[in-house]
Protein backbone atom coordinates (compact mmCIF):
# COMPACT_ATOMS: atom_id res chain seq x y z
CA UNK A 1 99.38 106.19 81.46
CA UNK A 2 101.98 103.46 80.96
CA UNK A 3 103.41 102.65 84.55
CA UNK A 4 107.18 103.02 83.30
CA UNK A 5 106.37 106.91 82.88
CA UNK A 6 104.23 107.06 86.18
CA UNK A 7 107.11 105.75 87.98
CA UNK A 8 109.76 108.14 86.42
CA UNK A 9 107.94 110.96 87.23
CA UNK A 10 107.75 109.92 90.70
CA UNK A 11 111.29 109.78 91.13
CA UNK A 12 111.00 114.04 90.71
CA UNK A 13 109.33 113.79 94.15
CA UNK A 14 111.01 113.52 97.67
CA UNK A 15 109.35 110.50 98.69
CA UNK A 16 109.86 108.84 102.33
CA UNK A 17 110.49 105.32 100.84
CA UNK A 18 110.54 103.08 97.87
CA UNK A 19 107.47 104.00 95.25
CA UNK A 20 106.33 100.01 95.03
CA UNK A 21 102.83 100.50 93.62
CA UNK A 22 100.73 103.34 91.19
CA UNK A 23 97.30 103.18 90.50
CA UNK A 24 94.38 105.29 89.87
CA UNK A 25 92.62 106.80 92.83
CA UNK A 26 89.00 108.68 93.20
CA UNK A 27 86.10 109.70 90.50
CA UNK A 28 87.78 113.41 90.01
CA UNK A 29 86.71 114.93 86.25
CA UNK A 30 89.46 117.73 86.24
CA UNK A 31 92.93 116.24 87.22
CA UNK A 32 94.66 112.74 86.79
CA UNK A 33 95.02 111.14 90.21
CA UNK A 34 97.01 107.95 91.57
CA UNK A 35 97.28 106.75 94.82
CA UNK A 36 101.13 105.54 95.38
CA UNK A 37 102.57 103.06 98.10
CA UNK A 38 106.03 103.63 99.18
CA UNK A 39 107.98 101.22 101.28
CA UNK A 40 109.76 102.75 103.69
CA UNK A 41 113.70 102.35 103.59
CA UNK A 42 115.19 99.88 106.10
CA UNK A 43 111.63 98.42 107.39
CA UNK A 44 111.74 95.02 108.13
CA UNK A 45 109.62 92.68 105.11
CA UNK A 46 107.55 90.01 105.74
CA UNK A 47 106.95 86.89 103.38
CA UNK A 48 103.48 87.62 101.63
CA UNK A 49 100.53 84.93 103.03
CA UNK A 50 99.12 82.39 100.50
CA UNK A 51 101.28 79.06 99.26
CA UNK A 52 103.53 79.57 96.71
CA UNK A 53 103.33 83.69 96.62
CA UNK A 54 107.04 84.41 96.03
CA UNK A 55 106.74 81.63 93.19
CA UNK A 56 103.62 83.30 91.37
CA UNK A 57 105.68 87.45 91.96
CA UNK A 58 103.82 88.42 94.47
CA UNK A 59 106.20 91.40 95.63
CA UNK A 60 106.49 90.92 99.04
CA UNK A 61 104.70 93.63 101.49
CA UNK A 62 106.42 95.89 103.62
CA UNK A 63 105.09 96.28 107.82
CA UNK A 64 105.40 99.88 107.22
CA UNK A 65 104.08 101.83 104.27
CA UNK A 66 103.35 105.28 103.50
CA UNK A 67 101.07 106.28 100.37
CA UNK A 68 101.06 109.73 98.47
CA UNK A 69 98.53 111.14 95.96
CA UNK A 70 100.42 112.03 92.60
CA UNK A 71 98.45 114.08 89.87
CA UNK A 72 98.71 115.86 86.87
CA UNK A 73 97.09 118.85 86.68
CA UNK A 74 94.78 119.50 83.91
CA UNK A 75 95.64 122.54 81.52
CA UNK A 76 92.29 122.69 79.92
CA UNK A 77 90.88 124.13 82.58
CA UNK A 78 93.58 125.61 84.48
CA UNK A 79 95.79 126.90 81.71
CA UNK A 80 98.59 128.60 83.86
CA UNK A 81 99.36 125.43 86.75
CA UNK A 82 102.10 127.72 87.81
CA UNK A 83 100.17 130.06 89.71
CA UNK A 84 97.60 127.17 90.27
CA UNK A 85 100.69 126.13 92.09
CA UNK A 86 101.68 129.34 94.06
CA UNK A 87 97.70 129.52 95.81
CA UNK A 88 97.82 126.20 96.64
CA UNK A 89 101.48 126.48 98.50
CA UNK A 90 101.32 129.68 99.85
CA UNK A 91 97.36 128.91 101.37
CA UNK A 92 98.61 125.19 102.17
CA UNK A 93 101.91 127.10 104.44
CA UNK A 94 99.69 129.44 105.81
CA UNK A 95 96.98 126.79 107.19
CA UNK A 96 100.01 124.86 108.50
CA UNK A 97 101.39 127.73 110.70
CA UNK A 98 97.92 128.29 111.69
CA UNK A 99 96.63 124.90 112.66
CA UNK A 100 100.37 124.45 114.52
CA UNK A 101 99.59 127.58 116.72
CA UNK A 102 96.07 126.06 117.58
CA UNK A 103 97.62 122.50 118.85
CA UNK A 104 96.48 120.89 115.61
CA UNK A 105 97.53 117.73 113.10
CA UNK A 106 99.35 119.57 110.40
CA UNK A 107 99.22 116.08 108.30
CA UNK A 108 95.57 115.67 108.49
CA UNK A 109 94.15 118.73 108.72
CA UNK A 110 95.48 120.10 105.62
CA UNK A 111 97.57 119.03 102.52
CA UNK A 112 101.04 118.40 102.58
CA UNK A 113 102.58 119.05 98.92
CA UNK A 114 105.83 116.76 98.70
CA UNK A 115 108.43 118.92 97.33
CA UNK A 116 111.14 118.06 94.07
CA UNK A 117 114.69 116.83 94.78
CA UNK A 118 115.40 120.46 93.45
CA UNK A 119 113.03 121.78 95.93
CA UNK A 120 110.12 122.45 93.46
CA UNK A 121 106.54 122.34 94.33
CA UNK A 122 105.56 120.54 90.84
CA UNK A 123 107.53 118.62 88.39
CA UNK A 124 107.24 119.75 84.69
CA UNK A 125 107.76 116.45 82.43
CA UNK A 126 109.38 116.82 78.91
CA UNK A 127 105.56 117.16 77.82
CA UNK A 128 105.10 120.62 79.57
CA UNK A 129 102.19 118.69 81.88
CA UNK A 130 102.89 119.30 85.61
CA UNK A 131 103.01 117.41 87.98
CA UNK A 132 102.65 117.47 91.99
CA UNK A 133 102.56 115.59 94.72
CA UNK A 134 100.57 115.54 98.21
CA UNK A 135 100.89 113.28 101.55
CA UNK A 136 97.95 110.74 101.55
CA UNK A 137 95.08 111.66 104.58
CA UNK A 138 95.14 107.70 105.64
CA UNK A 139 92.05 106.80 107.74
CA UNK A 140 89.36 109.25 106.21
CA UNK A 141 86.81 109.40 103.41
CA UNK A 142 85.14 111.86 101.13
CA UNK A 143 81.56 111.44 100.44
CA UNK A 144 79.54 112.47 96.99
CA UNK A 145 76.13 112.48 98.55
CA UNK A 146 74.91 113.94 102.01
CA UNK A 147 74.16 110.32 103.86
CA UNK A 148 73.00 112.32 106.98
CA UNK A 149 72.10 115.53 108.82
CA UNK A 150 75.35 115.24 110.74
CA UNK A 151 77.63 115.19 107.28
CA UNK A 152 76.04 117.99 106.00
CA UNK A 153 76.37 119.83 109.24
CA UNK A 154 80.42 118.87 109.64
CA UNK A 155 80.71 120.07 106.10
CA UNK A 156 79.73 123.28 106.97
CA UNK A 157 81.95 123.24 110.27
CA UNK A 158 85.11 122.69 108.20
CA UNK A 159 84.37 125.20 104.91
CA UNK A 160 83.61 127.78 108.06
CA UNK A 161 86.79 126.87 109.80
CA UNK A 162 88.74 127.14 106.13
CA UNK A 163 87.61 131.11 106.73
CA UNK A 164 88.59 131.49 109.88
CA UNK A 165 92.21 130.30 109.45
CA UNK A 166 92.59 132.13 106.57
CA UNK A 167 90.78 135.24 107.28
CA UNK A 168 93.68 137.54 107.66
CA UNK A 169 95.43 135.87 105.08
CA UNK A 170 96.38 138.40 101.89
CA UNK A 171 93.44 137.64 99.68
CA UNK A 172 94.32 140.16 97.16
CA UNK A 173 98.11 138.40 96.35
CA UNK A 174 96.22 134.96 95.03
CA UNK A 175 95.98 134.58 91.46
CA UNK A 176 92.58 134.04 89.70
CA UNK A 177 93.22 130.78 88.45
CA UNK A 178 89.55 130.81 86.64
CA UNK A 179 88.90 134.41 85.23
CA UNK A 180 85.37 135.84 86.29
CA UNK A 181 84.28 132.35 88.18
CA UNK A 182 81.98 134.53 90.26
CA UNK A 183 81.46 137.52 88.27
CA UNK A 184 77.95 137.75 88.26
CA UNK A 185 77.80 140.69 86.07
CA UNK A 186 80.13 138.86 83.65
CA UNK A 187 78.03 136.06 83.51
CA UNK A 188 74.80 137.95 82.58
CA UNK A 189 76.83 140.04 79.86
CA UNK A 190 77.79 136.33 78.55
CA UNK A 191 73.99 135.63 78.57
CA UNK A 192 72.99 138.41 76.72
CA UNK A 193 75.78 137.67 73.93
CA UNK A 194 74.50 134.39 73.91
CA UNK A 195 70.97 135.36 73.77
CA UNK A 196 71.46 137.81 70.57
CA UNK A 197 73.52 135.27 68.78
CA UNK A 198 71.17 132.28 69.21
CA UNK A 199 73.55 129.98 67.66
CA UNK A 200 71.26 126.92 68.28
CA UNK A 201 67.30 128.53 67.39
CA UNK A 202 66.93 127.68 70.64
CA UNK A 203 65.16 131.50 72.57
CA UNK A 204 61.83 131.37 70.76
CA UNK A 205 60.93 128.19 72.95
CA UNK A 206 62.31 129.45 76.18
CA UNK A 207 60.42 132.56 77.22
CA UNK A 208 59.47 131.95 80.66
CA UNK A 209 63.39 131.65 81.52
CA UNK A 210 64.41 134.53 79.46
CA UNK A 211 61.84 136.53 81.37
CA UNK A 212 62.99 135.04 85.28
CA UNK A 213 66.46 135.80 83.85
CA UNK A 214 65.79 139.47 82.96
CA UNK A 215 63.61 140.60 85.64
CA UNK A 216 66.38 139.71 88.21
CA UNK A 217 68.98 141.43 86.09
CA UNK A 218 69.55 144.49 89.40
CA UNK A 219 70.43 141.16 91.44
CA UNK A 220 73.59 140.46 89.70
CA UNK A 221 75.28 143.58 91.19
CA UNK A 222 74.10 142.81 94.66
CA UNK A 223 77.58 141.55 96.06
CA UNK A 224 79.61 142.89 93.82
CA UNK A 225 78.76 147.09 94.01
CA UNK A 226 79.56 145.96 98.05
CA UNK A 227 82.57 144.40 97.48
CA UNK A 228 83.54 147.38 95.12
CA UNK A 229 82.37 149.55 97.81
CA UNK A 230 84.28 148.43 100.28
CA UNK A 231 81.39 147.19 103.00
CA UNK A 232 82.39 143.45 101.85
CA UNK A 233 85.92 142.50 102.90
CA UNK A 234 87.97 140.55 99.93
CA UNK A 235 88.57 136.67 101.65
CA UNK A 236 90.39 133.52 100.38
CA UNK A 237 87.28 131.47 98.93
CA UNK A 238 87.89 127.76 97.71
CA UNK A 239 85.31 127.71 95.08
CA UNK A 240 84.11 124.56 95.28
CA UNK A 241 82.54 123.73 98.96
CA UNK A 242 80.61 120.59 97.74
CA UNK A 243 80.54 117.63 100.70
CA UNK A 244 83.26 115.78 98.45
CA UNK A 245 85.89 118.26 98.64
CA UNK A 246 86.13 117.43 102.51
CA UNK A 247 88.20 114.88 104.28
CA UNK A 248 85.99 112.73 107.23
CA UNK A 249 87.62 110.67 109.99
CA UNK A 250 86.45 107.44 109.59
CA UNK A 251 86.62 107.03 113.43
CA UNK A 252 85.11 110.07 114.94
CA UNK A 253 83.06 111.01 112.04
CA UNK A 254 84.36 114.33 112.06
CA UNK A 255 85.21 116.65 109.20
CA UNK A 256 89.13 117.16 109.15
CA UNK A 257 90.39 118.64 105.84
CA UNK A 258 89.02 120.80 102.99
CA UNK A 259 90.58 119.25 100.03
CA UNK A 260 90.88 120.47 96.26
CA UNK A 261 92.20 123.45 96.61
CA UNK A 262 92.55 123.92 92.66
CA UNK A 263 90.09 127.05 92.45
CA UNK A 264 91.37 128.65 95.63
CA UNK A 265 91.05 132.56 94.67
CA UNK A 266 90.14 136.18 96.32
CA UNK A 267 86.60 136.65 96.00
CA UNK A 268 83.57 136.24 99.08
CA UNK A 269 82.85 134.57 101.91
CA UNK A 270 79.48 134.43 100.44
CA UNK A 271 79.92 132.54 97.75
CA UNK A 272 81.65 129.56 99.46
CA UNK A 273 78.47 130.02 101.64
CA UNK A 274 75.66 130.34 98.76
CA UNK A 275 77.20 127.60 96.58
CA UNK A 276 77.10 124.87 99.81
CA UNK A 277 73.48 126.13 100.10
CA UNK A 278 72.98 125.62 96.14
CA UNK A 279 74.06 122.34 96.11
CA UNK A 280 73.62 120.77 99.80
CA UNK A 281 69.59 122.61 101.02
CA UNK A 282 68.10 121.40 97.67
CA UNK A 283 65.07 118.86 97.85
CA UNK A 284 65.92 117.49 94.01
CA UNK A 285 68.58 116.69 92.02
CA UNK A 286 70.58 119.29 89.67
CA UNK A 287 68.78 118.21 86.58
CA UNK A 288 65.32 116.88 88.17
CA UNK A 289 62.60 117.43 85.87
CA UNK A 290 59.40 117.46 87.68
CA UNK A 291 59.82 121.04 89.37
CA UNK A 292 57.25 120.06 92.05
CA UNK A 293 59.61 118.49 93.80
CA UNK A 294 62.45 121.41 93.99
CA UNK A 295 62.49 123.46 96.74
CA UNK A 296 65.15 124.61 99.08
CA UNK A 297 65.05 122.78 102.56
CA UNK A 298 65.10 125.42 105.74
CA UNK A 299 65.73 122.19 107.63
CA UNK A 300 69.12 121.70 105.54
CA UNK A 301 69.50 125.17 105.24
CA UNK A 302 69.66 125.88 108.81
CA UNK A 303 72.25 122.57 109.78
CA UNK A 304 74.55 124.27 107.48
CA UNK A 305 74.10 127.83 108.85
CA UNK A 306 74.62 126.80 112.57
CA UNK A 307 77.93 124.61 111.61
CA UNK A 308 79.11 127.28 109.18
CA UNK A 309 78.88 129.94 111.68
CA UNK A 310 80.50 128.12 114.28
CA UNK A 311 83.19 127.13 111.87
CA UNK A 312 84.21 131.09 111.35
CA UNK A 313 84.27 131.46 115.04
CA UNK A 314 83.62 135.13 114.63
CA UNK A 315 85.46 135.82 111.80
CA UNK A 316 82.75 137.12 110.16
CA UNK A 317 81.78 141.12 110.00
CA UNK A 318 77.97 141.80 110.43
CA UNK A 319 77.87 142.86 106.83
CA UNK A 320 78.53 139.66 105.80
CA UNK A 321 76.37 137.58 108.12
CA UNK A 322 73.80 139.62 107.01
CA UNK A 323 74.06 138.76 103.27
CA UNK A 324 74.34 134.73 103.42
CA UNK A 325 70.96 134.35 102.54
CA UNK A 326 71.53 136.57 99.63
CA UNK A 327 74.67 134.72 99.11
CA UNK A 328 72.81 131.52 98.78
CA UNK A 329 70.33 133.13 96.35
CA UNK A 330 72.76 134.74 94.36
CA UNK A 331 75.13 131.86 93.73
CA UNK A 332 71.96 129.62 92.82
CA UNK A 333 70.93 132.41 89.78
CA UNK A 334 74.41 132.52 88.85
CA UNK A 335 74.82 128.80 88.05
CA UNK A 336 71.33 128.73 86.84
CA UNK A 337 72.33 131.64 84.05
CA UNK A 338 75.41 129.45 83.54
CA UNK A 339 73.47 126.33 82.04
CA UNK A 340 70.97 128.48 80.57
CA UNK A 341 74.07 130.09 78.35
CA UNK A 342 75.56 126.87 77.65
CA UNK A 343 72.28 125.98 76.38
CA UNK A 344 71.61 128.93 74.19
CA UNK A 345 75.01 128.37 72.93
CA UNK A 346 74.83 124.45 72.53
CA UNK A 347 75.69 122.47 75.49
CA UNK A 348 79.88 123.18 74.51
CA UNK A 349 80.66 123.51 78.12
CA UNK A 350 78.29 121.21 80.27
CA UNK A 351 78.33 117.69 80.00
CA UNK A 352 75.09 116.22 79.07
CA UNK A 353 74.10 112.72 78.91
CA UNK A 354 70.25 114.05 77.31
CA UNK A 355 68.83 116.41 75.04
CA UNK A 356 67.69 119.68 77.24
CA UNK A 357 69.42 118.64 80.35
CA UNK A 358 71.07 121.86 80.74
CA UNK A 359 68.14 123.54 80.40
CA UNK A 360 66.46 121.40 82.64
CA UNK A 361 70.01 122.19 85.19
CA UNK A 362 68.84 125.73 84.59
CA UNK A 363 64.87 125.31 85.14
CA UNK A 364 65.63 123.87 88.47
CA UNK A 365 68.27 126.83 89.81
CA UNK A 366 65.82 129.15 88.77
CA UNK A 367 62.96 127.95 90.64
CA UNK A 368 65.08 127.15 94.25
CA UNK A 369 65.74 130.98 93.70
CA UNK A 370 62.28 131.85 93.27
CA UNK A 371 62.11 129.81 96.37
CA UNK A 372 64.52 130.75 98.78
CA UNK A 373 63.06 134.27 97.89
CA UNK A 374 59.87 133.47 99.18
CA UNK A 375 61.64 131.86 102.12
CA UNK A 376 64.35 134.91 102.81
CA UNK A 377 62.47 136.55 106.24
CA UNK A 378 62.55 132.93 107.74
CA UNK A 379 66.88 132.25 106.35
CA UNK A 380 67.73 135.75 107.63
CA UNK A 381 65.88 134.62 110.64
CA UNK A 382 67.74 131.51 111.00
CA UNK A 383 70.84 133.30 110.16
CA UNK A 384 70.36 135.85 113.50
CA UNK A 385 69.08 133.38 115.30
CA UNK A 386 72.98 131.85 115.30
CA UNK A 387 75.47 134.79 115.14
């Protein structure tokens, strides 16, 4: 976007300074993000090093500066950013209060959304795209890979502390800003449409999956009948507990923030749980071909129970500590039914950079499941061995 526009819109936003510079910030695939530097009113300038600077405009740097995040929110994915809006300000006020009471950094270990001169918490440009604004975590990284034990581990400490701050928070009042994300019965009805349509000729060379999928057909009601039933309580789940939706001090090394707070709903504990273990305990990569070398890691596995429990601090009921292995099995066949759908149906919704690769995505899900159940005595063993 031309930098004329990305500085008008900024000038919605209650900004502690002068907006000086705009540019693109992170690898994110949903939202548009850019980092800007505001110098702060009345701060003393210094001449910029290097011979001839002012000559060759060089804008001359401020001793104090303050830097925001500015993004537009994509309404692809999230077509009503309004109530994208309300879960992330009411969840974002509520961890506030919370960290306050516990002698906490409100401006690190949360976001901060920067409010409209009208007192808005987005800015809608003549487009209809909206727009928001957050206080930049300075000093702290996000990772895309686990690097080591220990990141994996603080990961879990800080998606485990997300549920304890919020566990008496109203679940029920969020909006579901994705419809069904974790409606494993919905997803297996969507399979079977799929499956009968056959848009691509693609079932007759996929048995062995159809079969894995339909023998495990009774599992896809596992956590909901429970939640239905009422012996699962209803929790504020972020959705997407992958390592790079946390913020890491680069000093201490410790996990500070859960960032991303886009698919914030109601839903389970356990799936914030199982989807970590998805993605973080495997020994291969998502699409890894060579299924000899995909297995889920107990090692892994039991880093992230032990910070994860700790993190909840005992916010979790016995019901539910008794289910995060079948959390972590669960969530694996769910996404595994997801890119075996988009595969029956074409690859529409899946980015794929190779022919079969969401079959392959699937392939691999369906054998850590096979997996971890072979494995579940030993992860509800681990599990009791830290409650």
């Amino acid at each position: 976007m031309e930098q004329k526009k990305l500085y008008a819109i900024a000038s919605h936003f209650i900004f502690d300074g002068e907006v000086v510079e705009c540019v693109p910030f992170g690898n994110g695939h949903i939202n548009d993000t850019y980092r800007l530097t505001c110098r702060r009113t009345g701060e003393e300038k210094q001449e910029p090093q290097g011979q001839g600077a002012r000559k060759q405009g060089i804008p001359e740097q401020s001793t104090a500066q303050k830097h925001y995040i500015l993004q537009k929110l994509n309404r692809n994915v999230f077509p009503r950013p309004e109530e994208v809006m309300e879960n992330v300000s009411g969840v974002t006020e509520w961890l506030k209060k919370k960290i306050l009471e516990n002698g906490g950094d409100v401006s690190r270990e949360t976001l901060n959304l920067v409010h409209t001169h009208d007192g808005s918490i987005c800015y809608v440009d003549p487009e209809g795209e909206y727009w928001r604004a957050y206080l930049f975590i300075e000093n702290a990284t996000t990772y895309d890979l686990v690097e080591k034990d220990e990141d994996f581990y603080q990961s879990a400490v800080v998606f485990g502390n997300f549920q304890r701050l919020l566990a008496d928070y109203p679940a029920s009042t969020l909006h579901e800003t994705i419809e069904n994300f974790h409606n494993t019965p919905d997803r297996f009805r969507k399979f079977e449409a799929a499956l009968e349509m056959d848009a691509c000729g693609r079932a007759a060379g996929i048995p062995e999956e159809l079969r894995f999928v339909r023998e495990r057909r009774d599992l896809t009601h596992v956590l909901s009948d429970k939640l239905d039933a009422g012996l699962l309580p209803l929790r504020v789940t972020h959705n997407d507990t992958k390592l790079n939706n946390i913020m890491i001090d680069n000093e201490t090394g410790k996990a500070i923030c859960v960032i991303d707070l886009d698919t914030v709903m109601p839903g389970l504990s356990l799936y914030d749980f199982g989807d970590s273990i998805r993605f973080g305990a495997s020994t291969a990569a998502e699409d890894e071909r060579d299924l000899e070398k995909v297995s889920c890691s107990l090692h892994l596995y039991e880093i992230y129970v032990k910070g994860f429990i700790e993190g909840c601090g005992g916010a979790l009921t016995d019901a539910e500590l008794d289910l995060l292995p079948m959390g972590a099995i669960l969530m694996t066949f769910e996404c595994g039914i997801r890119f075996l759908t988009d595969y029956l149906e074409g690859d529409h919704y899946f980015k794929i950079h190779r022919e079969g690769q969401n079959l392959d995505r699937a392939r691999t899900q369906f054998c850590l499941v096979a997996d971890m159940e072979k494995k579940l005595p030993q992860m509800k063993e681990i599990v009791n061995r830290y409650r």
